[in-house]
PDB file of N, CA and C in Angstrom:
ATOM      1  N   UNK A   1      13.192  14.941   0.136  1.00  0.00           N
ATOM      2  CA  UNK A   1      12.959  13.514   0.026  1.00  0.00           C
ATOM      3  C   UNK A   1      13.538  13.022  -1.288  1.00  0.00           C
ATOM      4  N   UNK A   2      14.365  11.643  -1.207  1.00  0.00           N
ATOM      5  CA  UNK A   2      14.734  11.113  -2.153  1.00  0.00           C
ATOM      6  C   UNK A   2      13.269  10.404  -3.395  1.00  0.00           C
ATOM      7  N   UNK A   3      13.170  11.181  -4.798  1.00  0.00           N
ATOM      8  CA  UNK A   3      12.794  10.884  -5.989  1.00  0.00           C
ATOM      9  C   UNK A   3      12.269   9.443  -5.924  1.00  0.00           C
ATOM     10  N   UNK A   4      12.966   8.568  -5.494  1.00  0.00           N
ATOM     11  CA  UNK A   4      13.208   7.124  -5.556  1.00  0.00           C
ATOM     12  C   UNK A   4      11.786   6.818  -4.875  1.00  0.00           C
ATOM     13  N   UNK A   5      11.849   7.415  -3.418  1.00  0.00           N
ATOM     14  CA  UNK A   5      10.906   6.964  -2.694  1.00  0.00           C
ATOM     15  C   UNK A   5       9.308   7.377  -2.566  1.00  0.00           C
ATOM     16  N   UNK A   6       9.310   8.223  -3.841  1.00  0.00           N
ATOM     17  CA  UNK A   6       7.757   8.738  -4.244  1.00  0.00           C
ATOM     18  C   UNK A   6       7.002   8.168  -4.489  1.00  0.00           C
ATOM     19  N   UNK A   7       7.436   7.237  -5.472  1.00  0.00           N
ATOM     20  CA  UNK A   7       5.789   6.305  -5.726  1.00  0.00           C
ATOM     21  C   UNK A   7       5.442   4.793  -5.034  1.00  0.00           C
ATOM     22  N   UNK A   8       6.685   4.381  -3.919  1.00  0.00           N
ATOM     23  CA  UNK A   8       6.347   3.398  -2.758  1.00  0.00           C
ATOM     24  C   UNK A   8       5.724   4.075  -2.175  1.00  0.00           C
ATOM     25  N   UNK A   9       5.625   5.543  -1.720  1.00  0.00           N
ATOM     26  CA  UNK A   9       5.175   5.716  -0.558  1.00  0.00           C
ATOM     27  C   UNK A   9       3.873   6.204  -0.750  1.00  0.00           C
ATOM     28  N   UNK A  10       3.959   6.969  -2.056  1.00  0.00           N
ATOM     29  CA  UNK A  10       2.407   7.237  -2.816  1.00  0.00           C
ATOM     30  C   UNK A  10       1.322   6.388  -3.190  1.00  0.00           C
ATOM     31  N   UNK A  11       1.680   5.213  -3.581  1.00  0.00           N
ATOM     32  CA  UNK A  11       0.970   3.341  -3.593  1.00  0.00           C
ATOM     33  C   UNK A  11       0.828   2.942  -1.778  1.00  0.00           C
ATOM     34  N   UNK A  12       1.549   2.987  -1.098  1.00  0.00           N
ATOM     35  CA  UNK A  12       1.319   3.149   0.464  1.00  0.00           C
ATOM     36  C   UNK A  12       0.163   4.029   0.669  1.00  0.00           C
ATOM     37  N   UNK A  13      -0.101   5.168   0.821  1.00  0.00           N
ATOM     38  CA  UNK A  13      -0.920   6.665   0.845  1.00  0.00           C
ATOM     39  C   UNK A  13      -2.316   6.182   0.421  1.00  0.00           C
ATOM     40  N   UNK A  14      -2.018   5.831  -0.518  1.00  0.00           N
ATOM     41  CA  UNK A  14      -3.160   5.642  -1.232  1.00  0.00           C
ATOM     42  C   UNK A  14      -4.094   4.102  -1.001  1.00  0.00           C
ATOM     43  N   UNK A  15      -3.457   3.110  -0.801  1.00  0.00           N
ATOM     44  CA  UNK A  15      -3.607   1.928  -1.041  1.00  0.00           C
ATOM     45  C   UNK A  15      -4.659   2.119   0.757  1.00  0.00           C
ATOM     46  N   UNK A  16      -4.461   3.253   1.581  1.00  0.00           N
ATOM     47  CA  UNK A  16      -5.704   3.181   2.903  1.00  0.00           C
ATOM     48  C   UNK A  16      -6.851   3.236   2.211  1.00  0.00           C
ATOM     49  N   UNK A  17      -7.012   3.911   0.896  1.00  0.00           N
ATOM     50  CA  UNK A  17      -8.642   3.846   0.634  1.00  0.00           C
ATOM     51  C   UNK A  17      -9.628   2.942   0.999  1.00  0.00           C
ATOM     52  N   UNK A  18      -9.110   1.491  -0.128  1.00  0.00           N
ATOM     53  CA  UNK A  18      -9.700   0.309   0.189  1.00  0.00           C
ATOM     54  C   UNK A  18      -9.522  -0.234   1.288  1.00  0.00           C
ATOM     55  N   UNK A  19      -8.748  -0.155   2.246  1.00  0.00           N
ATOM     56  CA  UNK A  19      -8.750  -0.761   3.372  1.00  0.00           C
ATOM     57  C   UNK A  19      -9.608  -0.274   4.139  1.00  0.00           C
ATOM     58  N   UNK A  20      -9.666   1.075   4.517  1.00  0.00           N
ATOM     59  CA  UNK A  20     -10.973   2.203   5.626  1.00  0.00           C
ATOM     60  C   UNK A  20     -12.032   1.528   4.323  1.00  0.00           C
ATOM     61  N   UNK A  21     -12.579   1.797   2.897  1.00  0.00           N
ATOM     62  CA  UNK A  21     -13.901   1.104   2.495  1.00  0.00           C
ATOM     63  C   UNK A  21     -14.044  -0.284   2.801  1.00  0.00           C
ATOM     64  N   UNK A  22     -13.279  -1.298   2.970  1.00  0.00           N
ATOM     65  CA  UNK A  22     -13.496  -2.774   3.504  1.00  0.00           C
ATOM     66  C   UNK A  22     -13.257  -2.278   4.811  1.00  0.00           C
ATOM     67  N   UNK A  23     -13.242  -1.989   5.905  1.00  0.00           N
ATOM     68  CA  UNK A  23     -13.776  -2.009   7.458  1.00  0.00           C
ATOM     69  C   UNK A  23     -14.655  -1.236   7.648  1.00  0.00           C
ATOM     70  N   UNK A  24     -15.249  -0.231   6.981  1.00  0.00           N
ATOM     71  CA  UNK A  24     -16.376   0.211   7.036  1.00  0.00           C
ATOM     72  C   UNK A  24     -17.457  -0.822   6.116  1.00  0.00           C
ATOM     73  N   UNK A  25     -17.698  -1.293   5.097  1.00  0.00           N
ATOM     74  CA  UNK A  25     -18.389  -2.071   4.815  1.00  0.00           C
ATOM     75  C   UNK A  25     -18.550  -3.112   5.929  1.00  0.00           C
ATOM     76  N   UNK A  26     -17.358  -3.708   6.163  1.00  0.00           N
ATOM     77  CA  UNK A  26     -17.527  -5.133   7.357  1.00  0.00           C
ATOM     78  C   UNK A  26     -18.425  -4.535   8.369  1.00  0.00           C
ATOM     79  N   UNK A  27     -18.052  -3.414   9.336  1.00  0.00           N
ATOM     80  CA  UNK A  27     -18.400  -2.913  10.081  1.00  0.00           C
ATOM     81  C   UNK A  27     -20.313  -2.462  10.310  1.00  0.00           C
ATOM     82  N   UNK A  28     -20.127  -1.517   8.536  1.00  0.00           N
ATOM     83  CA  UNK A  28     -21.548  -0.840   8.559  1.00  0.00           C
ATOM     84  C   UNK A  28     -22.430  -1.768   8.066  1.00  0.00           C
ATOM     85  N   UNK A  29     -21.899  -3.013   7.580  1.00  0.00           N
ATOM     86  CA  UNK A  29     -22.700  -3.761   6.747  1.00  0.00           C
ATOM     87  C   UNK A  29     -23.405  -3.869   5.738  1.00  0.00           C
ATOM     88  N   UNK A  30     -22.547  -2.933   5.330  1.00  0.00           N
ATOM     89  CA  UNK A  30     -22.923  -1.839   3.294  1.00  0.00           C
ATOM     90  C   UNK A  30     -23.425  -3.199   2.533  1.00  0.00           C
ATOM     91  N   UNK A  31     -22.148  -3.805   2.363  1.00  0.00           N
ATOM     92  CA  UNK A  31     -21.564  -4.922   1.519  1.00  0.00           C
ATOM     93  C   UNK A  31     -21.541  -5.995   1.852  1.00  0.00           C
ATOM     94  N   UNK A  32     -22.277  -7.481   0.982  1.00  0.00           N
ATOM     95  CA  UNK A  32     -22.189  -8.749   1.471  1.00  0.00           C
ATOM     96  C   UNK A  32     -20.935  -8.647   1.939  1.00  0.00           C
ATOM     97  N   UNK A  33     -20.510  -9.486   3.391  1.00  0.00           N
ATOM     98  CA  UNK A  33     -19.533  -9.570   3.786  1.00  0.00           C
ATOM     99  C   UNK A  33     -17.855  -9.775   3.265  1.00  0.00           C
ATOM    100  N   UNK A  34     -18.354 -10.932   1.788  1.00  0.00           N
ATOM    101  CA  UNK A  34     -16.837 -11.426   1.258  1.00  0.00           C
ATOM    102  C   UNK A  34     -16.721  -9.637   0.420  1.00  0.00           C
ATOM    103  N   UNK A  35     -17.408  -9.208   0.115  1.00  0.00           N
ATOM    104  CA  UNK A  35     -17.167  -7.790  -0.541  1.00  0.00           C
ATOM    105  C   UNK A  35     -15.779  -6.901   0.350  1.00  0.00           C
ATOM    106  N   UNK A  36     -16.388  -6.462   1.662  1.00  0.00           N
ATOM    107  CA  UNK A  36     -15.962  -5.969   2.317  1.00  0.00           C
ATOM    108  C   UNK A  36     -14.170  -6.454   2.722  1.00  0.00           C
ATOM    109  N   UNK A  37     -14.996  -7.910   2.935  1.00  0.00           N
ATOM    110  CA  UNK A  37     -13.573  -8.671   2.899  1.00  0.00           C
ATOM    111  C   UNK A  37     -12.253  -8.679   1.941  1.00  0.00           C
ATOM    112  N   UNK A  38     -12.782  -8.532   0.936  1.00  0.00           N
ATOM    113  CA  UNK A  38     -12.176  -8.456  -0.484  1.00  0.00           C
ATOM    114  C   UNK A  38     -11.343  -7.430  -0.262  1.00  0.00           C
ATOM    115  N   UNK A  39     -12.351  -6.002   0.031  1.00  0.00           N
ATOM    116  CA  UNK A  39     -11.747  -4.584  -0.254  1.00  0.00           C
ATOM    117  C   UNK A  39     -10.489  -4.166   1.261  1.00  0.00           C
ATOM    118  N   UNK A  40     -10.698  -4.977   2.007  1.00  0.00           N
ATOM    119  CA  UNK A  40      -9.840  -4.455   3.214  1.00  0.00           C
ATOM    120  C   UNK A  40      -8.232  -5.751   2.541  1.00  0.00           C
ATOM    121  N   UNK A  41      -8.546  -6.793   1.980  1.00  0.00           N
ATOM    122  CA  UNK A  41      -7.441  -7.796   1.947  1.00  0.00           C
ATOM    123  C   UNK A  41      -6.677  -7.341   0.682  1.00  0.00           C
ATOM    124  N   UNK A  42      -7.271  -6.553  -0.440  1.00  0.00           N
ATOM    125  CA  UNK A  42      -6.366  -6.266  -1.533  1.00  0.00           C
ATOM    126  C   UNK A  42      -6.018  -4.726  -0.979  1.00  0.00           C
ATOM    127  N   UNK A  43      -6.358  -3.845  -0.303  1.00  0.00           N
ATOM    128  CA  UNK A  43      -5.718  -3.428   0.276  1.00  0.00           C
ATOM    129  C   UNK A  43      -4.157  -3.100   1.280  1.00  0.00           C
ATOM    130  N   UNK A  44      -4.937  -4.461   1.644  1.00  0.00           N
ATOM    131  CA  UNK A  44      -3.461  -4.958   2.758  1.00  0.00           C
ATOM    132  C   UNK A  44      -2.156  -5.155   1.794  1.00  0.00           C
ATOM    133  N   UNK A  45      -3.022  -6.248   1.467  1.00  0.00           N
ATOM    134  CA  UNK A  45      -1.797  -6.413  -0.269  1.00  0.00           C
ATOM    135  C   UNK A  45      -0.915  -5.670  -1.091  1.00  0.00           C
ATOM    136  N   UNK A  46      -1.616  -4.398  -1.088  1.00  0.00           N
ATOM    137  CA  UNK A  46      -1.107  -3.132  -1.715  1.00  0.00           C
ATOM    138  C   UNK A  46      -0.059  -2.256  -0.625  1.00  0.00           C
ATOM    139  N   UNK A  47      -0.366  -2.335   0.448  1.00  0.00           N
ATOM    140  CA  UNK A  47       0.282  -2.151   1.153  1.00  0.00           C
ATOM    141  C   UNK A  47       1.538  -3.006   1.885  1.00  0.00           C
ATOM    142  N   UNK A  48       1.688  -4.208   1.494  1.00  0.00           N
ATOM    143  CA  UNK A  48       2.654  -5.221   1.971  1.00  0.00           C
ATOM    144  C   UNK A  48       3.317  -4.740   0.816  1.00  0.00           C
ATOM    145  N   UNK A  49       2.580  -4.743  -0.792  1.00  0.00           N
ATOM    146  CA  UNK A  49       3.640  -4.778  -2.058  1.00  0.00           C
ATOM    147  C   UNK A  49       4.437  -2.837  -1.820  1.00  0.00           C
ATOM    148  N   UNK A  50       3.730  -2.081  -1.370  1.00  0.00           N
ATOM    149  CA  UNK A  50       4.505  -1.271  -1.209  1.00  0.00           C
ATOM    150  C   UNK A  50       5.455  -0.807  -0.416  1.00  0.00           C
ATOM    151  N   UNK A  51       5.348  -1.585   0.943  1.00  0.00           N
ATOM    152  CA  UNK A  51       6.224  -1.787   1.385  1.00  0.00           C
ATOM    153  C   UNK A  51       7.767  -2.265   1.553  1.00  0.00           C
ATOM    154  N   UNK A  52       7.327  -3.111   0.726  1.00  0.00           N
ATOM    155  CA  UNK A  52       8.545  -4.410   0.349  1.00  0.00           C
ATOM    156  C   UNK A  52       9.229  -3.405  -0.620  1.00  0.00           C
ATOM    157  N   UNK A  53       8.678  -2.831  -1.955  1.00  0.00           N
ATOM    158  CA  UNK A  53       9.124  -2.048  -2.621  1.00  0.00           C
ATOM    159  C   UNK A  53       9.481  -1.558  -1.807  1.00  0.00           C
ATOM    160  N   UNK A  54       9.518  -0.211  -1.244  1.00  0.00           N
ATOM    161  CA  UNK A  54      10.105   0.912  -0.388  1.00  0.00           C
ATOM    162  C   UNK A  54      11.470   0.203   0.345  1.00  0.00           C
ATOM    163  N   UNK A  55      11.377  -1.131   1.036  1.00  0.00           N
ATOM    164  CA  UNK A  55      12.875  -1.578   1.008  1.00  0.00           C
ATOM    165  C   UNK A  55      13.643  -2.101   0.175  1.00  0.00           C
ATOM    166  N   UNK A  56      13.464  -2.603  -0.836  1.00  0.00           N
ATOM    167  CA  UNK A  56      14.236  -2.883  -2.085  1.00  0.00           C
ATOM    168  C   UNK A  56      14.680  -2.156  -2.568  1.00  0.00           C
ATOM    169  N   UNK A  57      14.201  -0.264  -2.582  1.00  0.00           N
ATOM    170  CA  UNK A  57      14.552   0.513  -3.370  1.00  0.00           C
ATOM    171  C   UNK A  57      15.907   1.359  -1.406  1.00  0.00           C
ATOM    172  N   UNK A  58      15.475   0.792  -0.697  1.00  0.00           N
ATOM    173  CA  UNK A  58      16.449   1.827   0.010  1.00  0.00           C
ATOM    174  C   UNK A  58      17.620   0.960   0.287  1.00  0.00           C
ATOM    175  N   UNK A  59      17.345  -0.447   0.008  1.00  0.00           N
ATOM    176  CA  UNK A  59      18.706  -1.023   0.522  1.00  0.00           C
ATOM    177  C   UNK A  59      19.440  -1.720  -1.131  1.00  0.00           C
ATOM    178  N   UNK A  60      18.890  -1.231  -2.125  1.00  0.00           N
ATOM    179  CA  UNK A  60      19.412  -1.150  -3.617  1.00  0.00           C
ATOM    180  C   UNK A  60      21.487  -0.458  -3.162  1.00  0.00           C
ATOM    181  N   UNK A  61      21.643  -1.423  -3.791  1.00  0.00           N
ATOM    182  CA  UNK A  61      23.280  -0.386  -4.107  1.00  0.00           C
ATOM    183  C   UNK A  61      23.193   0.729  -4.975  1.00  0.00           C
ATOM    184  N   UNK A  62      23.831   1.363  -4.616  1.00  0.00           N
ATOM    185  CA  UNK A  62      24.113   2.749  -5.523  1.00  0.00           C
ATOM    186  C   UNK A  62      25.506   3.045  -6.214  1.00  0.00           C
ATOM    187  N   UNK A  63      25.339   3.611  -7.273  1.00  0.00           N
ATOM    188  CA  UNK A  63      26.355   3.903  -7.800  1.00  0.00           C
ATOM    189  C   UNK A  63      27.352   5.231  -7.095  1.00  0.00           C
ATOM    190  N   UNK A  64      28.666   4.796  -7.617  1.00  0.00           N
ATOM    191  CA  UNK A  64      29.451   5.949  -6.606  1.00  0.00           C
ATOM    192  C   UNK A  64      29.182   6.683  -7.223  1.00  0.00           C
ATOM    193  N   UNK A  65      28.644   7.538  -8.347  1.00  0.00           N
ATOM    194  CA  UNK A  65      28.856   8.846  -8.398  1.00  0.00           C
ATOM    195  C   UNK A  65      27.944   9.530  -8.469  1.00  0.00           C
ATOM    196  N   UNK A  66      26.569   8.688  -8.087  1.00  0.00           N
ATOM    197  CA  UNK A  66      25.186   8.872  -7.702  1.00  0.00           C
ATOM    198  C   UNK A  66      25.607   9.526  -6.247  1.00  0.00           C
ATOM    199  N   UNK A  67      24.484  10.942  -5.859  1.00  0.00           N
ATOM    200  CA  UNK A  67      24.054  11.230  -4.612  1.00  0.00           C
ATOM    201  C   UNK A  67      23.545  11.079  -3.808  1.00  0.00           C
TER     202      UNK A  67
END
């Protein structure tokens, strides 16, 4: 795997935490609701921003004498 694409995809990986703890809160009803809400939407967030990263970095130009 290309170097480049380690820490989009590692901020991706990671960024399910809060999302599975905000639908289990919504769900189990741990957490006043906007809580839950909170933790599944900055989630998402983290996952849209790593996304977007992960294509910025694959459709980046490269240098020619880069591999």
């Amino acid at each position: 795997m290309n170097p480049q694409y380690r820490k989009p995809l590692i901020l991706f990986v990671a960024s399910f935490i809060p999302v599975v703890a905000g639908m289990a809160c919504k769900v189990m009803h741990w957490l006043p609701v906007s809580a839950g809400g909170t933790l599944f939407g900055a989630g998402m967030l983290v996952q849209l921003f790593s996304i977007l990263w992960l294509i910025a970095v694959i459709l980046k130009p490269r240098k020619k004498n880069q591999v």
